[in-house]
Protein backbone atom coordinates (compact mmCIF):
# COMPACT_ATOMS: atom_id res chain seq x y z
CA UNK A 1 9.45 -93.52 -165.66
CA UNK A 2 12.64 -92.67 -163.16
CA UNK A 3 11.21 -89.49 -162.76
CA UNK A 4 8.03 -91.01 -160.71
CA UNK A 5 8.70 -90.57 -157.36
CA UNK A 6 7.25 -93.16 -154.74
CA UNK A 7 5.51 -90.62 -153.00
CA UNK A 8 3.86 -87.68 -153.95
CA UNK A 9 4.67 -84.48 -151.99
CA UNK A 10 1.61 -83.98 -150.38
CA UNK A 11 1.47 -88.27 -149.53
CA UNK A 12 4.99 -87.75 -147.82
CA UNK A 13 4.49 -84.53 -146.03
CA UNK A 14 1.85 -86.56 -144.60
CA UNK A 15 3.60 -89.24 -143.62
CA UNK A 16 6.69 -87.27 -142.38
CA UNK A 17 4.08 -85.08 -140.24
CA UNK A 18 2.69 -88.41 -138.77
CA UNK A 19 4.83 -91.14 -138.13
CA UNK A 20 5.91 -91.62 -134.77
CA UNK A 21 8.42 -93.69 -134.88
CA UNK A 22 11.84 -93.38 -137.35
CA UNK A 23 11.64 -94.86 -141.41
CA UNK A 24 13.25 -94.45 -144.11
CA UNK A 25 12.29 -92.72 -146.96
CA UNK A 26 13.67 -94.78 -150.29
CA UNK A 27 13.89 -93.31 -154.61
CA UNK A 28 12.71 -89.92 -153.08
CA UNK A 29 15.94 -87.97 -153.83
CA UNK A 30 17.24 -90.28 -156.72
CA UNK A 31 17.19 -86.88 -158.94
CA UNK A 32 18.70 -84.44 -156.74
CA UNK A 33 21.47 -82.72 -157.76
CA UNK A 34 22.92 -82.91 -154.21
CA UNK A 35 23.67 -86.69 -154.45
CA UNK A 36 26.64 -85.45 -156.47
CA UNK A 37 27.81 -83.71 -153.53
CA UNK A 38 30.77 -86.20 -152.43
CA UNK A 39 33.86 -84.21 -150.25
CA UNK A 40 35.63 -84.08 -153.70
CA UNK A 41 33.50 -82.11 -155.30
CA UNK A 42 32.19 -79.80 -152.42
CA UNK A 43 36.57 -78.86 -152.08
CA UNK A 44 36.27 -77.81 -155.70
CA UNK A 45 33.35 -75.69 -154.70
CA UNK A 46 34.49 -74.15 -151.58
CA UNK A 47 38.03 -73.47 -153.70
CA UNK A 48 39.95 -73.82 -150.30
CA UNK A 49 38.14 -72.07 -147.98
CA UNK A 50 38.35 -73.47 -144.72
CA UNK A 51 35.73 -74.95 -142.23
CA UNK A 52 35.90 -75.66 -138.17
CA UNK A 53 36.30 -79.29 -137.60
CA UNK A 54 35.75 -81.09 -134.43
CA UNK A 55 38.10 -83.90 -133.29
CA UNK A 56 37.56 -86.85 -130.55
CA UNK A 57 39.61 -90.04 -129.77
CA UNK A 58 38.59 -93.43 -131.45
CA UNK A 59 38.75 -95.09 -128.10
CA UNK A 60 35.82 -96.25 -126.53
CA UNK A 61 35.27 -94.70 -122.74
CA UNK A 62 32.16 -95.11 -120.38
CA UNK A 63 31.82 -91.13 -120.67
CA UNK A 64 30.55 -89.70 -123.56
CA UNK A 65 33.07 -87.38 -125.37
CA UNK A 66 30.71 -84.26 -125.32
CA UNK A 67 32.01 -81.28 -127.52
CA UNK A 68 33.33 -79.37 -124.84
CA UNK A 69 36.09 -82.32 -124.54
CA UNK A 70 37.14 -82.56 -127.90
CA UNK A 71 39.83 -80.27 -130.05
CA UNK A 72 38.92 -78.11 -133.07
CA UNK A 73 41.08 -77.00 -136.34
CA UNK A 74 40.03 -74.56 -139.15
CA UNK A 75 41.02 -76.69 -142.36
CA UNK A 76 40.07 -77.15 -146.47
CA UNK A 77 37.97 -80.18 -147.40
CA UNK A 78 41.60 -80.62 -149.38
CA UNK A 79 43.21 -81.51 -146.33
CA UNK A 80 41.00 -83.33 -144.60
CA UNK A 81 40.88 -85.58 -147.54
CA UNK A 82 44.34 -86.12 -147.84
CA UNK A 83 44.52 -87.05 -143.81
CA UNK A 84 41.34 -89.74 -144.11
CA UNK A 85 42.87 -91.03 -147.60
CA UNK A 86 46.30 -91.29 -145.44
CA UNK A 87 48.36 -88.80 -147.89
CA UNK A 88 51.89 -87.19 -146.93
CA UNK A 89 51.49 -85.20 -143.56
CA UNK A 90 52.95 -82.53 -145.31
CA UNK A 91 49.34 -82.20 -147.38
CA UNK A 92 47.04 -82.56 -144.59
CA UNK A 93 47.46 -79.16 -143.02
CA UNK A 94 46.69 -79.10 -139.72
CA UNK A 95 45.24 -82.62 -139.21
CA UNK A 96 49.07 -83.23 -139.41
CA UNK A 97 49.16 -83.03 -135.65
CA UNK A 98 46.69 -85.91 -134.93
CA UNK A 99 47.15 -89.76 -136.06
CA UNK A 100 44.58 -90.56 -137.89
CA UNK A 101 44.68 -93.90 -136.51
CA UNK A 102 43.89 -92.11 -133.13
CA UNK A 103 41.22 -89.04 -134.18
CA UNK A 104 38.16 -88.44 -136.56
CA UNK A 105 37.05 -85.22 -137.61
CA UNK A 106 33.29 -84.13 -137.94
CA UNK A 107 32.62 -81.02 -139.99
CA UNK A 108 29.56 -80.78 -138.36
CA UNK A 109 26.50 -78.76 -138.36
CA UNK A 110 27.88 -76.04 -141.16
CA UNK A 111 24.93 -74.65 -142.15
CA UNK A 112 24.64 -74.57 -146.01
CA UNK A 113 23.56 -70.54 -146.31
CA UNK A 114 26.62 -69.46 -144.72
CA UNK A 115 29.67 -71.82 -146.34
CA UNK A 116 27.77 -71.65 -149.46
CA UNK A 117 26.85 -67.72 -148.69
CA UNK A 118 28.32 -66.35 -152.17
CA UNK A 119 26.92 -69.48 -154.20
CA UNK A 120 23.51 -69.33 -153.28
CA UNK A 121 22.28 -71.11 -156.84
CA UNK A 122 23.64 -74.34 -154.94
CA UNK A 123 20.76 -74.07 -152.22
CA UNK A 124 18.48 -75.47 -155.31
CA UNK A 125 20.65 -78.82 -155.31
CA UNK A 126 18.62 -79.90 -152.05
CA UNK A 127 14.64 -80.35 -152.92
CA UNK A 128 12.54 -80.38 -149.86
CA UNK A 129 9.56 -79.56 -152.21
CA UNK A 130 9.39 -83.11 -152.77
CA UNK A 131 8.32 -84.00 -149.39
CA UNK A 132 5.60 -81.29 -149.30
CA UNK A 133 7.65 -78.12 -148.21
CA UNK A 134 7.91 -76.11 -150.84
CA UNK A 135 10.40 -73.46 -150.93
CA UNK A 136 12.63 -75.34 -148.28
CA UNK A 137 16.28 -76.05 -150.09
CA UNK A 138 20.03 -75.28 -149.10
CA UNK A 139 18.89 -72.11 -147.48
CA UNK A 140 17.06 -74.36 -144.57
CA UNK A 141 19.80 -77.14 -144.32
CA UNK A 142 22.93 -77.95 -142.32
CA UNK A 143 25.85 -80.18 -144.30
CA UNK A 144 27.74 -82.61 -142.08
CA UNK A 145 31.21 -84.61 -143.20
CA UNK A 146 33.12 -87.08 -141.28
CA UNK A 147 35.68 -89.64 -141.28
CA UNK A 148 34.99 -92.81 -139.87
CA UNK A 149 33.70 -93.08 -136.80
CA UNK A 150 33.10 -89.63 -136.28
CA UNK A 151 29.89 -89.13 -134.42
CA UNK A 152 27.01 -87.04 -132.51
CA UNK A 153 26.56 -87.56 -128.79
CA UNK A 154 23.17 -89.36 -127.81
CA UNK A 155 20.73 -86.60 -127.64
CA UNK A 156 16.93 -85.12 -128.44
CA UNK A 157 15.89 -82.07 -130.31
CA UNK A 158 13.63 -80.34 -128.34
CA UNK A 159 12.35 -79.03 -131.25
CA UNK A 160 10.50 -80.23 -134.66
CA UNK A 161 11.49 -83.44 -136.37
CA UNK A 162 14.03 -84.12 -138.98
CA UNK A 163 14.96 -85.13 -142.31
CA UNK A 164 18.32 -86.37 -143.23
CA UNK A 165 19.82 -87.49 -146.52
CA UNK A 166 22.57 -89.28 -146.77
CA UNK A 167 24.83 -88.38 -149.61
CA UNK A 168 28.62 -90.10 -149.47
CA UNK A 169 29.17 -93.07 -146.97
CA UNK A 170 27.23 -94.52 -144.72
CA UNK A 171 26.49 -93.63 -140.83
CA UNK A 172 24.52 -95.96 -138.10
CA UNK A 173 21.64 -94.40 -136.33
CA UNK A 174 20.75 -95.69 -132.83
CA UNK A 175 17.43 -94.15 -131.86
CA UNK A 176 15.62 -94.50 -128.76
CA UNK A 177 12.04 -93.94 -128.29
CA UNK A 178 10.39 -90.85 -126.46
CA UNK A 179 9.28 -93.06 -123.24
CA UNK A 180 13.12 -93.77 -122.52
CA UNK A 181 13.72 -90.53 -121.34
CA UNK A 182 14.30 -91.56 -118.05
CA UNK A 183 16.67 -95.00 -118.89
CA UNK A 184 19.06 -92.53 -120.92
CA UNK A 185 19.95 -90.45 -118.08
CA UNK A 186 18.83 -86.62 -119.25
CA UNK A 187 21.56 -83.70 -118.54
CA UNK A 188 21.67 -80.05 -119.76
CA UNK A 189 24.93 -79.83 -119.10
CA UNK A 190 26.86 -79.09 -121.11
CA UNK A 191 23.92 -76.75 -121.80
CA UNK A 192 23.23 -75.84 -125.40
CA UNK A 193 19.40 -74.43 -125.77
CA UNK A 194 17.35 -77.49 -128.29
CA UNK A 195 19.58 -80.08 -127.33
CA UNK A 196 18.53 -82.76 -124.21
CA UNK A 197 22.25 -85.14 -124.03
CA UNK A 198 22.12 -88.69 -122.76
CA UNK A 199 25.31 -89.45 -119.72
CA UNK A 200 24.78 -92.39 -121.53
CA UNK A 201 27.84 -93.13 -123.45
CA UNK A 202 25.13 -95.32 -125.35
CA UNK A 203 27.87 -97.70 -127.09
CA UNK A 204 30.10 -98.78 -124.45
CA UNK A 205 27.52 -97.95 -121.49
CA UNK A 206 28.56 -98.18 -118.03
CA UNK A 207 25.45 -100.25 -116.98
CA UNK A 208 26.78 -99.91 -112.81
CA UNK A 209 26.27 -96.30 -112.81
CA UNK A 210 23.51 -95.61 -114.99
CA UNK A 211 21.30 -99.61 -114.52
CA UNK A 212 18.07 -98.57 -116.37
CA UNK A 213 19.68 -97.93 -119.50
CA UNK A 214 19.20 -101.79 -119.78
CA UNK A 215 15.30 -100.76 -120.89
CA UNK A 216 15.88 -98.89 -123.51
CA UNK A 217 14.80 -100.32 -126.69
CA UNK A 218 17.52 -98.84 -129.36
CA UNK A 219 16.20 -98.96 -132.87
CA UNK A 220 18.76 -99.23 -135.17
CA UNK A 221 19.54 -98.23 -138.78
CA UNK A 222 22.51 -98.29 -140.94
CA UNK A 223 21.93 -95.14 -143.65
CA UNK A 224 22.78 -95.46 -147.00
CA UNK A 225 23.80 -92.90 -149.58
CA UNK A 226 20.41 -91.71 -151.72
CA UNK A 227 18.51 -92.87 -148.45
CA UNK A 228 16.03 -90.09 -146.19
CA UNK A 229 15.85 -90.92 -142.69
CA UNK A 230 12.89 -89.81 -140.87
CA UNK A 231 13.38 -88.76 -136.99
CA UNK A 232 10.21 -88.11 -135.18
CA UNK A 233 9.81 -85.84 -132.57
CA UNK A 234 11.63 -86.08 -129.18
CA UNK A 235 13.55 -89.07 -130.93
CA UNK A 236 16.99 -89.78 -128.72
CA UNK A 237 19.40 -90.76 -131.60
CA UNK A 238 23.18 -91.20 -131.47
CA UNK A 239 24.84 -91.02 -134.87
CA UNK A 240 28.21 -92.55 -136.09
CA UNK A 241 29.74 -92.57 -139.28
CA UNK A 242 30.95 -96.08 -140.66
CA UNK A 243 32.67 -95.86 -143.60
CA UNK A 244 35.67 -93.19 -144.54
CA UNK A 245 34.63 -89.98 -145.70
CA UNK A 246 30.24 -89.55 -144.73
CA UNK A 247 28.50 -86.75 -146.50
CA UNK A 248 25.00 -85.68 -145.20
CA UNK A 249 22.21 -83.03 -145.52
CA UNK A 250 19.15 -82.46 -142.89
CA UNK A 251 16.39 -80.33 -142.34
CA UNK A 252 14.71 -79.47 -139.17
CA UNK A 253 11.00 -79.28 -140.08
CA UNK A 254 9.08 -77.43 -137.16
CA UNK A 255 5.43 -78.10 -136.06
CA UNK A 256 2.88 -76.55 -133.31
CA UNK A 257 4.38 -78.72 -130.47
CA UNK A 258 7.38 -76.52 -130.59
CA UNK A 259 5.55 -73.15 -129.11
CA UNK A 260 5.22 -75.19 -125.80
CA UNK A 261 8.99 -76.55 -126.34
CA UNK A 262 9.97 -72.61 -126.84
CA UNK A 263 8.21 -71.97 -123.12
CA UNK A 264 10.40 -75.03 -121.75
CA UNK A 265 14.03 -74.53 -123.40
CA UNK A 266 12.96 -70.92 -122.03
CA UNK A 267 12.28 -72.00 -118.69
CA UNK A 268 15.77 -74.61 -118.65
CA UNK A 269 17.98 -71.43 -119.98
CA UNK A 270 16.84 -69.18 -116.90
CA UNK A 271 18.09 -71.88 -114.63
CA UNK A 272 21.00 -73.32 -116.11
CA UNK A 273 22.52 -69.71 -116.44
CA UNK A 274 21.14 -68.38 -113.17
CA UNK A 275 22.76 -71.87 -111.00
CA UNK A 276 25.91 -72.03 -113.08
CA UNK A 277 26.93 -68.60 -113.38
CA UNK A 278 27.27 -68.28 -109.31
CA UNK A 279 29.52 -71.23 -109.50
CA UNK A 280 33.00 -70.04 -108.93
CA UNK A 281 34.46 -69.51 -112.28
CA UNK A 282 38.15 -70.89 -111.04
CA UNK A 283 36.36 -74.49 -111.23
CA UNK A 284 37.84 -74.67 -115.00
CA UNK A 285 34.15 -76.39 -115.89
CA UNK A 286 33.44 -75.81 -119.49
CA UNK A 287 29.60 -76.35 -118.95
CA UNK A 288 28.29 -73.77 -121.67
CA UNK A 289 28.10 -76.02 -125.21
CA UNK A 290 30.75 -74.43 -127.61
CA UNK A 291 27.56 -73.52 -130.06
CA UNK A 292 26.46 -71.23 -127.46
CA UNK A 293 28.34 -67.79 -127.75
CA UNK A 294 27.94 -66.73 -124.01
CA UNK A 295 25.56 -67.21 -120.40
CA UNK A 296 23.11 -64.52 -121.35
CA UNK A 297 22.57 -62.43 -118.66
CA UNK A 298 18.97 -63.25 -116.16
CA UNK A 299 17.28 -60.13 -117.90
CA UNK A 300 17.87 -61.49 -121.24
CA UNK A 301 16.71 -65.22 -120.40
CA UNK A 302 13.25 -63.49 -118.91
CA UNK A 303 13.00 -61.71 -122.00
CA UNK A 304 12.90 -64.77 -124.27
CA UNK A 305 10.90 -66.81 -121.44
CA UNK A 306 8.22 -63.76 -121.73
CA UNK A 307 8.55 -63.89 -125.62
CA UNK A 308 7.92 -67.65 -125.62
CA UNK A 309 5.13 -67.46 -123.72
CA UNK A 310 3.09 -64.54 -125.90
CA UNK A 311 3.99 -66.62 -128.91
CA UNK A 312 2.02 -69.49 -127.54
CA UNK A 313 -0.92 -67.58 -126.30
CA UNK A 314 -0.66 -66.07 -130.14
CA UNK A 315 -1.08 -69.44 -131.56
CA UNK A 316 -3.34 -70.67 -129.35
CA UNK A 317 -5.84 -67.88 -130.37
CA UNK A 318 -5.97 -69.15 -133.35
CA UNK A 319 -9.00 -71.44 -133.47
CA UNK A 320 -9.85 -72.44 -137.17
CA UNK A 321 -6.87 -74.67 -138.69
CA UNK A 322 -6.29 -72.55 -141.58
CA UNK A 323 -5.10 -70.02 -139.51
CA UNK A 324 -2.85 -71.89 -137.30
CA UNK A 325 0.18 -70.03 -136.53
CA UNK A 326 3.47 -71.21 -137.29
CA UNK A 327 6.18 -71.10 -134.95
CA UNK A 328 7.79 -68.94 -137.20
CA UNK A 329 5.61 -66.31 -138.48
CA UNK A 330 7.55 -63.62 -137.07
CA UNK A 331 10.22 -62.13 -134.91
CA UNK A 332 7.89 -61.18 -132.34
CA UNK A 333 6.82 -64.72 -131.51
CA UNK A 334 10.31 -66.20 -131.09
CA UNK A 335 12.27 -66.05 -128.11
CA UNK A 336 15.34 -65.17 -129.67
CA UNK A 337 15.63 -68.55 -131.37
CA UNK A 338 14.95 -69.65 -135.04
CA UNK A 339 14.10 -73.17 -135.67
CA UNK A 340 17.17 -74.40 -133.29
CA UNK A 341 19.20 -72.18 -131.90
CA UNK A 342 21.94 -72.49 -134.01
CA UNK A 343 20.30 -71.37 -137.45
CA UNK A 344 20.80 -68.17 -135.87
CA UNK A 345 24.82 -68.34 -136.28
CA UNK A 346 23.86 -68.75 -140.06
CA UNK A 347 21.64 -65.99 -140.34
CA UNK A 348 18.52 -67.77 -141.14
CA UNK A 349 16.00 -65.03 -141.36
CA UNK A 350 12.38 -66.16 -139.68
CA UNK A 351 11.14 -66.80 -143.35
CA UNK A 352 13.47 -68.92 -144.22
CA UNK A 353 12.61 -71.37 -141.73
CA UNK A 354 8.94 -70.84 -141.87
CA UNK A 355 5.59 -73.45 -142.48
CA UNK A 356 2.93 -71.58 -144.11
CA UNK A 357 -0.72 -71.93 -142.76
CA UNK A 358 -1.74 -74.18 -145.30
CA UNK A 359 1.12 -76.39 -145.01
CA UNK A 360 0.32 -77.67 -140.99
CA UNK A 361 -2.41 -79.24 -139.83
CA UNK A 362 -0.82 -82.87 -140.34
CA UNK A 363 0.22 -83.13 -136.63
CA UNK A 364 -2.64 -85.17 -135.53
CA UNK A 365 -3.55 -88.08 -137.93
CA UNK A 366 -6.26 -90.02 -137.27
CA UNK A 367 -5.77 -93.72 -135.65
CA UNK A 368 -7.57 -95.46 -139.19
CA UNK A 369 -4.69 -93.11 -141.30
CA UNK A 370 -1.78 -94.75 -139.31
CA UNK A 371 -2.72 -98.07 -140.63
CA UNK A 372 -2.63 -97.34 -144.21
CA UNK A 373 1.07 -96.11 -143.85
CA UNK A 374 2.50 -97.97 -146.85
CA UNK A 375 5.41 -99.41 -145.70
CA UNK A 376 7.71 -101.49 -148.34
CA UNK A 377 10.57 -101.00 -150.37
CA UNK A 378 9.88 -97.78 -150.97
CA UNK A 379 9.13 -96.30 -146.99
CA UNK A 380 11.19 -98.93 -144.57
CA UNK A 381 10.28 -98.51 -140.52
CA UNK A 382 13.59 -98.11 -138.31
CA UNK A 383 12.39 -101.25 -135.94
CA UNK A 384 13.28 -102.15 -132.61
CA UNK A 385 16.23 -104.36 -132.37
CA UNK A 386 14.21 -106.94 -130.43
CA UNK A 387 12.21 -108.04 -132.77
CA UNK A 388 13.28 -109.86 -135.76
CA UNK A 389 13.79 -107.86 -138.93
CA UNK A 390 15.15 -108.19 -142.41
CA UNK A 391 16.78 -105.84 -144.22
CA UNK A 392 14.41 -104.24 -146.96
CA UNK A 393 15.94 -102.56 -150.18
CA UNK A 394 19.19 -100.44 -149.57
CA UNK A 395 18.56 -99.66 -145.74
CA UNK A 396 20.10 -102.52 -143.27
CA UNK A 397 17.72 -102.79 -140.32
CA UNK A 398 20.41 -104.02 -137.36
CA UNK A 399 18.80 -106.87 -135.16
CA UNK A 400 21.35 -107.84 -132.59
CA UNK A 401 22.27 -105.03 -130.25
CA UNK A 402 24.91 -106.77 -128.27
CA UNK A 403 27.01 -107.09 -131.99
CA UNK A 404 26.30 -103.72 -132.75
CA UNK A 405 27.16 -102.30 -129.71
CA UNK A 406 30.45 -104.21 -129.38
CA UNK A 407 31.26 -103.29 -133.33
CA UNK A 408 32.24 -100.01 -132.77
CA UNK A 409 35.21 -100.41 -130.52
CA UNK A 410 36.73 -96.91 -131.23
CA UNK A 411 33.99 -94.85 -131.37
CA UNK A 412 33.65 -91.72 -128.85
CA UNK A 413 31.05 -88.57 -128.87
CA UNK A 414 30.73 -85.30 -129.98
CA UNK A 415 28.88 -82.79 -131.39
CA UNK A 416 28.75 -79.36 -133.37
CA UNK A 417 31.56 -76.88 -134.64
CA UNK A 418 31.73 -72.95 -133.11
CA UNK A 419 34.22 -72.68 -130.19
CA UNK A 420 33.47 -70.67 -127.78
CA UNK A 421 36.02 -67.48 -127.66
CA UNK A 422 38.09 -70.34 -128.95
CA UNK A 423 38.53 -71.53 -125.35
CA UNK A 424 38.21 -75.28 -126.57
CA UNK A 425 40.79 -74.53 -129.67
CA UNK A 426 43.76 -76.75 -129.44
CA UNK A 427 46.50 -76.41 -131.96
CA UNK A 428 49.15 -78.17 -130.11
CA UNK A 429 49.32 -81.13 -131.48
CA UNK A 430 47.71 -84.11 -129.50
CA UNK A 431 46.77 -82.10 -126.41
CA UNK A 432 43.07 -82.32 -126.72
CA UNK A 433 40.54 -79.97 -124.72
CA UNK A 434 39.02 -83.12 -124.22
CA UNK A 435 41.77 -84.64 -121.35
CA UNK A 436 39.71 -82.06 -119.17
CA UNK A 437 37.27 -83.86 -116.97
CA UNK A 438 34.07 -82.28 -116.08
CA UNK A 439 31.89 -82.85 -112.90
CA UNK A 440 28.96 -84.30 -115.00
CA UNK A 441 30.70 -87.26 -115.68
CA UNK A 442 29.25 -90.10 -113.31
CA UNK A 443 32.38 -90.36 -110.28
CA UNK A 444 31.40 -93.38 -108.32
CA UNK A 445 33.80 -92.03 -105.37
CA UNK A 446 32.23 -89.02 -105.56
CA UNK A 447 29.63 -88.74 -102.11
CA UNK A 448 28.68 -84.62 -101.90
CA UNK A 449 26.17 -83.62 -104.52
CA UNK A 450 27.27 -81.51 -106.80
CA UNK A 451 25.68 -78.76 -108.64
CA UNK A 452 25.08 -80.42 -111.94
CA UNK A 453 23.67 -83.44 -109.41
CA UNK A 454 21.09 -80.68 -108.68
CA UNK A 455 20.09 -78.92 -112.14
CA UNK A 456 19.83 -82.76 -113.65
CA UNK A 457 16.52 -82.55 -111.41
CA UNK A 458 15.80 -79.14 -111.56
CA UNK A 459 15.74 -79.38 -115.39
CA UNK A 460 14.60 -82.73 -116.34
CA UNK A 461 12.23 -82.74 -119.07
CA UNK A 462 9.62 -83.83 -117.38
CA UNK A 463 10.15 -81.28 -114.47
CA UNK A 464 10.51 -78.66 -117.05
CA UNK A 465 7.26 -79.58 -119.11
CA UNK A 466 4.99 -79.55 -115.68
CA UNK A 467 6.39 -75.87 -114.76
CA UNK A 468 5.92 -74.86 -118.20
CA UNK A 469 2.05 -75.84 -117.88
CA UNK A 470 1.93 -74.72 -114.90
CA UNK A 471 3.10 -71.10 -116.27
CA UNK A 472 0.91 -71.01 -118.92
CA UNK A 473 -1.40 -71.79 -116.68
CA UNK A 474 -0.86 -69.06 -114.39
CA UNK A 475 -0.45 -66.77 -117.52
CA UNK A 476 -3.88 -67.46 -118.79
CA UNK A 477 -5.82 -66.40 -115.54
């Protein structure tokens, strides 16, 4: 029957908890009621309230476009539908002052239990359950809409993996594996806590200033709507949307790793804040991400380093599986954070985002499991463009990365939605916070180090995982 799903819940939460590399989930969300959710019908919904939209240039630049270059506008889904659809100026409200033939606009990152805060029933539309996490729905999701070409800066998620539906239009994933960490260039600046960003602008890259990008190996996907992309852990991905007006829904789905990743974004926030803030403020460098409300203070950032580390030695009590501790299980074991960050700008409260006892455990799967992972029509890996792939069902598998990388000859990067004391807000029209330059971009002419030069060492992931042990370490004696 078309009620049959491909994949029973507990068969997919054990895939999703094992794979480690990117798929695509096919016929999983076929009956959600969230597939109806097109921009049309979420305007009628949100009955003109208005939402933060972030807006970058179409032309392609060796930098990426982070968010603290780009401009932001409060508008209705109204008139950002009659800008994209290329409707009378006089409809499009404040997208009036930017050519569409020059911008795109990302509502991105909104999460679902705040713009949807007096319509909770809709948080039901969006069925998690069927992947083996039940109880996760609206309440635990973010909503992103673009226009074309709109699109997230290469980056990781220090935390969990991820689960992405794509509703209205299609978008192009480039993902990069783990062990290419050090070919994509890691910065934390601009510094938002979960996010590691790529100087890589990774679709026009500027191969004479950053040379080992050419060993990356980009896996490449083209999402379609219906279709669940899978995003492993520690995943680099860089996200554009392709066709007019893109609709999506994710899920950040946490696991164990993320008490030690807690310790480390811990660890990164003490320094980043510590170094920058005795910069000279006059420098005009907008370093702090715009989804981060302020540099909290050295006391604070030892507070949630301290908090991080009890957490862990909490879990790690925990011997027998069944009473594994999730990294949620209460505020005492955060450090200040929810699942990212962010959730905390939506008011997720620690349940909402949490994994009961007898729902982990899937983390480590046995060598003999990963070669019964069924892929086919119905589960399609995300394979590296080297090797010779065919497209399987609805999800195009790209196999030429010089084509792909050349196809996009507009696109430019950016990221989430809050401004920051609305320092980034520009509502002249056309003067974009994004004409200011920032010392992380790579300046050939440029001989002294600078400070960034010095916390893109100080802070590398890999730097930052051997203090973290080596903490712990000291911790436990």
């Amino acid at each position: 029957g078309g009620d049959v799903k491909p994949f029973a819940p507990e068969r997919a939460k054990e895939l999703v908890m094992s794979l480690q590399q990117p798929a695509v989930f096919c016929n999983m969300a076929s009956d959600w009621p969230a597939l109806h959710w097109n921009v049309e019908y979420l305007s009628a919904v949100l009955d003109g309230k208005t939402i933060q939209f972030r807006l970058g240039l179409k032309t392609v630049d060796l930098v990426p476009q982070f968010e603290t270059r780009c401009s932001y506008v409060k508008a209705t889904l109204q008139e950002f539908l009659a800008w994209s659809c290329g409707q009378p100026s006089c409809l499009a409200g404040p997208f009036s002052c930017y050519k569409y033939s020059k911008y795109w606009a990302y509502a991105d990152y909104k999460y679902i239990a705040r713009i949807f805060e007096d319509k909770p029933e809709i948080f039901q539309d969006i069925r998690w359950s069927d992947f083996g996490f039940p109880g996760r729905s609206g309440k635990e999701s973010t909503l992103w809409i673009g226009s074309e070409r709109a699109n997230t800066p290469c980056h990781l998620d220090s935390y969990g993996c991820n689960l992405v539906l794509q509703v209205q239009g299609r978008k192009r994933w480039h993902l990069f594996p783990p062990g290419d960490t050090s070919f994509l260039y890691p910065t934390r600046i601009p510094y938002e806590e979960s996010s590691v960003f790529s100087k890589v602008n990774v679709a026009n890259p500027d191969l004479k200033c950053f040379p080992e990008f050419r060993n990356t190996t980009a896996h490449v996907v083209t999402l379609s709507p219906g279709q669940v992309l899978l995003v492993p852990r520690h995943w680099w991905h860089y996200v554009e949307s392709i066709d007019p007006v893109t609709v999506s829904i994710n899920s950040w789905i946490e696991l164990d790793a993320d008490h030690e990743a807690r310790v480390e974004e811990a660890i990164t926030r003490t320094l980043v804040c510590a170094i920058k803030s005795a910069e000279d403020p006059s420098d005009g460098e907008l370093w702090l991400n715009p989804t981060e409300a302020e540099a909290t203070s050295h006391e604070i950032n030892l507070q949630y380093l301290n908090k991080a580390v009890s957490a862990y030695f909490k879990c790690q009590k925990a011997s027998v599986p069944d009473q594994a501790c999730s990294s949620s299980t209460g505020a005492e074991q955060r450090t200040g954070t929810s699942c990212k960050r962010r959730r905390r700008e939506a008011d997720c409260q620690p349940e909402g985002c949490r994994l009961l006892p007898h729902e982990l455990g899937f983390a480590t799967f046995k060598a003999e499991e990963l070669q019964k992972i069924p892929f086919g029509p119905h589960l399609i890996p995300v394979l590296p463009q080297s090797q010779e792939t065919s497209s399987m069902g609805a999800a195009v598998v790209e196999s030429d990365s010089r084509d792909l990388l050349q196809e996009n000859k507009g696109g430019h990067f950016g990221k989430l939605h809050c401004s920051r004391k609305q320092l980034l807000r520009s509502d002249d029209c056309e003067t974009p916070a994004h004409q200011m330059h920032s010392d992380s971009s790579p300046n050939a002419s440029q001989a002294a180090l600078s400070t960034n030069d010095l916390l893109d060492c100080l802070v590398n992931p890999h730097v930052i995982n051997l203090v973290a042990r080596l903490l712990l370490e000291k911790t436990r004696v």
